[in-house]
N, C-alpha and C. Protein backbone atom coordinates (compact mmCIF):
# COMPACT_ATOMS: atom_id res chain seq x y z
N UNK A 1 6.11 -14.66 -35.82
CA UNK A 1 5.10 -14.02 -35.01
C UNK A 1 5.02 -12.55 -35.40
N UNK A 2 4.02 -12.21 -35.59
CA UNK A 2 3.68 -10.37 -36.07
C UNK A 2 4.03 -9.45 -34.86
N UNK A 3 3.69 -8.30 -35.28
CA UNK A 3 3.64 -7.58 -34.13
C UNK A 3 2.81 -7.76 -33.09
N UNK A 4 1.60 -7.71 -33.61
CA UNK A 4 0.25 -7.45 -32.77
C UNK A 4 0.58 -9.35 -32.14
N UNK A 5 0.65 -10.14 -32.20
CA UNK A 5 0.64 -11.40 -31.70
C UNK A 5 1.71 -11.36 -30.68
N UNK A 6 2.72 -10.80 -31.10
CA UNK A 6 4.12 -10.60 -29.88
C UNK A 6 3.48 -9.43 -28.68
N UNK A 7 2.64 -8.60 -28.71
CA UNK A 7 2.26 -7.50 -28.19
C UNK A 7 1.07 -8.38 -26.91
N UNK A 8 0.40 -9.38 -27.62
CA UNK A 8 -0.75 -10.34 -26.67
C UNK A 8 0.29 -11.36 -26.00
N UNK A 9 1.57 -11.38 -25.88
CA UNK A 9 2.36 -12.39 -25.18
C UNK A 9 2.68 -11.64 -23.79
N UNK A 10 2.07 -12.73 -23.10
CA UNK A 10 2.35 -11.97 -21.71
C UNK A 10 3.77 -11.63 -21.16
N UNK A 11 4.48 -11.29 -20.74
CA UNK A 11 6.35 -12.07 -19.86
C UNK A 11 5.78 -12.38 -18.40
N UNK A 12 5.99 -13.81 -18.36
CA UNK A 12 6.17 -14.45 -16.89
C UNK A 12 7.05 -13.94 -15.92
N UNK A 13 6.95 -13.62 -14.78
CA UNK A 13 7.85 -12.94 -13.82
C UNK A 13 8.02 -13.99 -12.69
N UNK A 14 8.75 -14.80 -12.69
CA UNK A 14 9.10 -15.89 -11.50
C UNK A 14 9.59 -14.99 -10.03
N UNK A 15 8.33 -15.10 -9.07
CA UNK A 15 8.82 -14.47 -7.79
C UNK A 15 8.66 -15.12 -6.73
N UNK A 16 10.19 -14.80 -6.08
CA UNK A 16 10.37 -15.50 -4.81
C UNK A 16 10.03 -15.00 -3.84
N UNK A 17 9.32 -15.89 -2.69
CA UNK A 17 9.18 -15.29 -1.46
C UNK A 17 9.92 -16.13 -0.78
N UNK A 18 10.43 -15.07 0.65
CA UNK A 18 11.19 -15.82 1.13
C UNK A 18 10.33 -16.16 2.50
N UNK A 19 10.94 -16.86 3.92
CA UNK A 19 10.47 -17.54 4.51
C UNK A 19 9.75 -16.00 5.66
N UNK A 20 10.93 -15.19 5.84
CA UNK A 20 10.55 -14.42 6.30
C UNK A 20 9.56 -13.42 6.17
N UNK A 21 9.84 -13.02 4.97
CA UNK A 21 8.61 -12.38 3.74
C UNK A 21 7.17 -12.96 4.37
N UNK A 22 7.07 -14.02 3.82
CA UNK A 22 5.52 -14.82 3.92
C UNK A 22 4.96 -15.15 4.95
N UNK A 23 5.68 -14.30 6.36
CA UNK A 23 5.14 -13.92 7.65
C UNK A 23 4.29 -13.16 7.49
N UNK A 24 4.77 -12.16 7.00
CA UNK A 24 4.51 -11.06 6.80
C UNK A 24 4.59 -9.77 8.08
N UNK A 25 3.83 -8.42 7.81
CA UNK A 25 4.30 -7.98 8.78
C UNK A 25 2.79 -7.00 8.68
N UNK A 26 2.41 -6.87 10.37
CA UNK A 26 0.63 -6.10 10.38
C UNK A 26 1.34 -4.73 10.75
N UNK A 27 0.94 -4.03 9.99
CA UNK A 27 0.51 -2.75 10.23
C UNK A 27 -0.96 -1.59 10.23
N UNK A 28 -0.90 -1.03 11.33
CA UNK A 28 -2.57 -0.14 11.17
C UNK A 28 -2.10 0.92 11.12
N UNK A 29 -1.42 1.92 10.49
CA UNK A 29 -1.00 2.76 10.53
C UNK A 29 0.21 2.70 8.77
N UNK A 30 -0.55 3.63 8.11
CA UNK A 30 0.50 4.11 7.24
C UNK A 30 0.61 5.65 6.74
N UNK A 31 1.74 5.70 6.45
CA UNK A 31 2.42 7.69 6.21
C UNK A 31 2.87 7.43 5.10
N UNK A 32 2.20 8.36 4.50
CA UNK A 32 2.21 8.39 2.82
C UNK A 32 3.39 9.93 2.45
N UNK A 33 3.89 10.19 1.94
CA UNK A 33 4.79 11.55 1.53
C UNK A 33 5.58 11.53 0.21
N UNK A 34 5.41 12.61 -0.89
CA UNK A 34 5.89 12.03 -2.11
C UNK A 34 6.94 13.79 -1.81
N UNK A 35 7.65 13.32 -3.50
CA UNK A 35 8.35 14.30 -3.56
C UNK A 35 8.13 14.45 -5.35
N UNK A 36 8.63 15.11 -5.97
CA UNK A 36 8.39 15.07 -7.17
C UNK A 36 8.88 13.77 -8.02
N UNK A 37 10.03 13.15 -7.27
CA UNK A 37 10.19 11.86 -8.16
C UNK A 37 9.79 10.80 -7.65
N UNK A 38 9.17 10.53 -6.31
CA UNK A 38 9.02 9.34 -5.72
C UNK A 38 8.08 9.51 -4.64
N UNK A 39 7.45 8.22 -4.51
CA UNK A 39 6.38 8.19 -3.22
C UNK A 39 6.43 7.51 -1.94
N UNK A 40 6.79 7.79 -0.58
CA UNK A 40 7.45 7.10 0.10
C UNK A 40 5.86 6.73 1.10
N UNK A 41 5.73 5.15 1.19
CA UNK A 41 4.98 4.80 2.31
C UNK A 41 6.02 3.93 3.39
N UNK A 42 5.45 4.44 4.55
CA UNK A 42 5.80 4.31 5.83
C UNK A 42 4.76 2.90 6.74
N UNK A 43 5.01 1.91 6.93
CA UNK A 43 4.02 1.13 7.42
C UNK A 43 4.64 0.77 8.86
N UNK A 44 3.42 1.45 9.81
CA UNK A 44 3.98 1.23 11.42
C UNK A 44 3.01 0.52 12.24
N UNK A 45 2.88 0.37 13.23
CA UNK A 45 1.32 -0.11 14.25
C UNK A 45 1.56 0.29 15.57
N UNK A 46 0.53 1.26 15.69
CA UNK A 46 0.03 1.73 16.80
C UNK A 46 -0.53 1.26 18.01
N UNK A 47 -0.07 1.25 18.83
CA UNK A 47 -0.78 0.00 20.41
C UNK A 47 -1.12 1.09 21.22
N UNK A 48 -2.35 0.73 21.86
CA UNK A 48 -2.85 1.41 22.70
C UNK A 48 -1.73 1.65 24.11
N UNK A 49 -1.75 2.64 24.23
CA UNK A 49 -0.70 3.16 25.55
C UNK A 49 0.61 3.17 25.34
N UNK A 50 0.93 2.64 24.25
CA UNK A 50 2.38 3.27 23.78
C UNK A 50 2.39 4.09 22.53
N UNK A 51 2.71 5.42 23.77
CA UNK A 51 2.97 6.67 22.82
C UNK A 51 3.75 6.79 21.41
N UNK A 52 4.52 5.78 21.51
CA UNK A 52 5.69 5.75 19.99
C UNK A 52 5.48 4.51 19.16
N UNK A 53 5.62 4.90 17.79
CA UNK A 53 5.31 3.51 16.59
C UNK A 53 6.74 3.55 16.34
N UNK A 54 6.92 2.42 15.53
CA UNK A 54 8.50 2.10 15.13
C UNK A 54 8.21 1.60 13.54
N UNK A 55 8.58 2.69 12.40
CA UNK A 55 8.49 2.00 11.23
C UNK A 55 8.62 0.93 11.25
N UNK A 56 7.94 -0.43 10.68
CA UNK A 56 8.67 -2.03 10.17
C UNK A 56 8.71 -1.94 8.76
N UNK A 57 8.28 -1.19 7.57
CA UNK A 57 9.04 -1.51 6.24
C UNK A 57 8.77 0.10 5.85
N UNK A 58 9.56 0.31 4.55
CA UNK A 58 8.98 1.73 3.76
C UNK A 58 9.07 0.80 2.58
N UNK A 59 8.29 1.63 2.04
CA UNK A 59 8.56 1.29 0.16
C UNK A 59 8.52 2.50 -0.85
N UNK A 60 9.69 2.53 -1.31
CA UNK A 60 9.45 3.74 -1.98
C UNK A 60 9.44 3.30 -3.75
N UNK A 61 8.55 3.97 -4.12
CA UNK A 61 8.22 3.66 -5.67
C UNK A 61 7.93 5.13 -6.54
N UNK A 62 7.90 4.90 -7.68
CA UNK A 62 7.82 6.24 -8.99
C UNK A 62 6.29 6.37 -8.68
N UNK A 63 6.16 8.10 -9.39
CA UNK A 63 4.54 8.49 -9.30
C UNK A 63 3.74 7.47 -10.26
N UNK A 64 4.68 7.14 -11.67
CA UNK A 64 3.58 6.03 -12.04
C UNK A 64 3.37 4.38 -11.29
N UNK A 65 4.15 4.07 -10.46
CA UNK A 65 4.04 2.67 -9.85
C UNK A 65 3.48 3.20 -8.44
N UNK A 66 2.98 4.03 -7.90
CA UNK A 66 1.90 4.71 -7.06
C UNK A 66 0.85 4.41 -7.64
N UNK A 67 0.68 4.94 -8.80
CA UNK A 67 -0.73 5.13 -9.12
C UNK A 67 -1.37 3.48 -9.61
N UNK A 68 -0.35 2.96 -10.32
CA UNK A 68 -0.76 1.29 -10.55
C UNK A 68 -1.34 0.74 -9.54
N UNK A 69 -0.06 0.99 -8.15
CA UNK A 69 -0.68 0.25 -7.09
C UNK A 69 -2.21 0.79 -6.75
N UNK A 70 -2.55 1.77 -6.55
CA UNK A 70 -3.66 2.46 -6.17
C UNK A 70 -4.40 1.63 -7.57
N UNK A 71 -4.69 2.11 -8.31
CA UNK A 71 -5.21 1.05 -9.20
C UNK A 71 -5.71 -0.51 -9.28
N UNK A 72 -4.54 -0.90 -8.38
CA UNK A 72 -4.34 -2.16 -8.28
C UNK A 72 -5.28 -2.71 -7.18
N UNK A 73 -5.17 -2.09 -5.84
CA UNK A 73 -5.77 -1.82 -4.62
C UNK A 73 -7.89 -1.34 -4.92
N UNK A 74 -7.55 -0.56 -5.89
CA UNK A 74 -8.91 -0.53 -6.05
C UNK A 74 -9.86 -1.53 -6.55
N UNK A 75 -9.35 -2.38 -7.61
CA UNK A 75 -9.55 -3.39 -8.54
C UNK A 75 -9.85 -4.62 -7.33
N UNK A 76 -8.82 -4.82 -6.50
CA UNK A 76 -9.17 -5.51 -4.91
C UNK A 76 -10.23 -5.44 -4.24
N UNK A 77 -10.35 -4.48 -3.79
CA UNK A 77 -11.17 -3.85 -3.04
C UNK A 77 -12.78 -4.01 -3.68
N UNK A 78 -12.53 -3.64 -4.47
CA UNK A 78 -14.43 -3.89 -5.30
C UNK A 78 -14.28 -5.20 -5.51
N UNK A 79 -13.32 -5.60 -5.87
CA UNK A 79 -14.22 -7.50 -5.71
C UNK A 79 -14.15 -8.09 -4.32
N UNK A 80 -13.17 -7.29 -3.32
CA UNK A 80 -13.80 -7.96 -2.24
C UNK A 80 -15.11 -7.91 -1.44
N UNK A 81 -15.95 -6.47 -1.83
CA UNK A 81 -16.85 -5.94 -1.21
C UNK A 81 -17.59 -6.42 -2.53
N UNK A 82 -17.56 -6.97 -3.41
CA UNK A 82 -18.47 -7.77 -4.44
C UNK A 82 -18.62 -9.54 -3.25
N UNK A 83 -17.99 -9.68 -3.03
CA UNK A 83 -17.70 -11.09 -2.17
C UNK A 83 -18.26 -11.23 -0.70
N UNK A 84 -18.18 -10.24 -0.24
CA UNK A 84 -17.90 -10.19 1.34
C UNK A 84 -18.66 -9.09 2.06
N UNK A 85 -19.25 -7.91 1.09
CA UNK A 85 -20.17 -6.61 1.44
C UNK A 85 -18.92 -5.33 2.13
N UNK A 86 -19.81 -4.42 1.28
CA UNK A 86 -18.99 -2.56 1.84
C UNK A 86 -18.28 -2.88 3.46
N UNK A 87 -16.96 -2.49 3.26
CA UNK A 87 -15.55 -2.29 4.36
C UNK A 87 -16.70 -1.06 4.56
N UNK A 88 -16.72 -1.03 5.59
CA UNK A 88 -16.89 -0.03 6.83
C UNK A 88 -15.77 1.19 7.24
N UNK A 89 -15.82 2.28 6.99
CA UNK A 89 -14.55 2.92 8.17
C UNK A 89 -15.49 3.69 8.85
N UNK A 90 -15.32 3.82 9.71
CA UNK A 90 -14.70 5.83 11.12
C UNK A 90 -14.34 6.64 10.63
N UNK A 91 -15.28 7.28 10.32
CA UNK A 91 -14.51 8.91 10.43
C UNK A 91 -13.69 9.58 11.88
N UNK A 92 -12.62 9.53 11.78
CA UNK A 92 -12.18 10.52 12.74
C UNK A 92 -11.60 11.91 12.24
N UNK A 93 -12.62 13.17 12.82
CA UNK A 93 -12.07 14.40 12.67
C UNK A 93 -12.72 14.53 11.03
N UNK A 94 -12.41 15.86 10.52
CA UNK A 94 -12.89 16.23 9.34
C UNK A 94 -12.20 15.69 8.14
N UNK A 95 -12.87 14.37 7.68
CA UNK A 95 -11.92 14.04 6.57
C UNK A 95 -10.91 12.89 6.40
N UNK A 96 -10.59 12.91 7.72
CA UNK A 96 -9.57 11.97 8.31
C UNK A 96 -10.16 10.58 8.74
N UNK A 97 -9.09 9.46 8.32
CA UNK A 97 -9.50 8.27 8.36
C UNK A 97 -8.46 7.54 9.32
N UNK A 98 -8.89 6.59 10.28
CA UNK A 98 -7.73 5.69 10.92
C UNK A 98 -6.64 5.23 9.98
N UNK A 99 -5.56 5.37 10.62
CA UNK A 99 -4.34 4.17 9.98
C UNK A 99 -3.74 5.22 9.06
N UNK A 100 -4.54 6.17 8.43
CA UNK A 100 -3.67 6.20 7.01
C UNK A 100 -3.58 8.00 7.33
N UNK A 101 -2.38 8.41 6.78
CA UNK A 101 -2.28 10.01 6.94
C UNK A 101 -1.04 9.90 5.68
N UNK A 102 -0.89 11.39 5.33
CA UNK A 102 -0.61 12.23 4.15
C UNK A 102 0.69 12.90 4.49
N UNK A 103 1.62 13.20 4.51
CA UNK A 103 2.17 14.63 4.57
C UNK A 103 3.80 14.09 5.20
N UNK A 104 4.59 15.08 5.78
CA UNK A 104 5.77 14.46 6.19
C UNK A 104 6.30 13.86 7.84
N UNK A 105 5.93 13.34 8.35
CA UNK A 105 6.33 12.51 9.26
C UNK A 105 7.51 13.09 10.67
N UNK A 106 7.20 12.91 11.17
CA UNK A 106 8.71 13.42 12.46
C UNK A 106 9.26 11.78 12.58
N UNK A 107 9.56 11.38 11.63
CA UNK A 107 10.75 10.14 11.76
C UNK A 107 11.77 10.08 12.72
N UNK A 108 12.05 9.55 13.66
CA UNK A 108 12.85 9.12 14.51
C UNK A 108 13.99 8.43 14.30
């Protein structure tokens, strides 16, 4: 096999989910905060009348496996609104969107 023919071979990645995993877990609310080597998201959910969220996962990943995902997420997103028509948001406040915020967190 040449180079260029070994280079078009995909590698298969066998992944497990587990039982708990493939519940999954809802969140409307995520806190995004990087640092120079890493990008930490925070995924929580907000209920009406209770003042406090309780992280349920973080994931922390490199600035280039940020940007894939974002990549990845975008590539989603336009074929779902190719499928299904333009996601809608709310603006709340200047700029600001539900669920999702930037910056560092008062973690509990």
């Amino acid at each position: 096999m040449n180079d260029k023919n070994q280079q078009n071979v995909q590698q298969q990645i066998s992944i497990e989910l587990g039982e708990k995993e493939a519940e999954g877990i809802y969140s409307n609310l995520a806190i995004i905060s990087h640092s120079q080597a890493e990008f930490v998201v925070d995924f929580t959910r907000v209920l009406p009348g209770v003042p406090k969220a309780k992280v349920h996962a973080r994931i922390v990943m490199t600035p280039q496996h940020a940007k894939l995902l974002m990549m990845a997420l975008i590539d989603n997103i336009t074929r779902f609104e190719q499928d299904y028509g333009e996601i809608q948001l709310e603006k709340q406040g200047p700029g600001a969107f539900p669920g999702f915020t930037t910056g560092t967190p008062k973690i509990n």
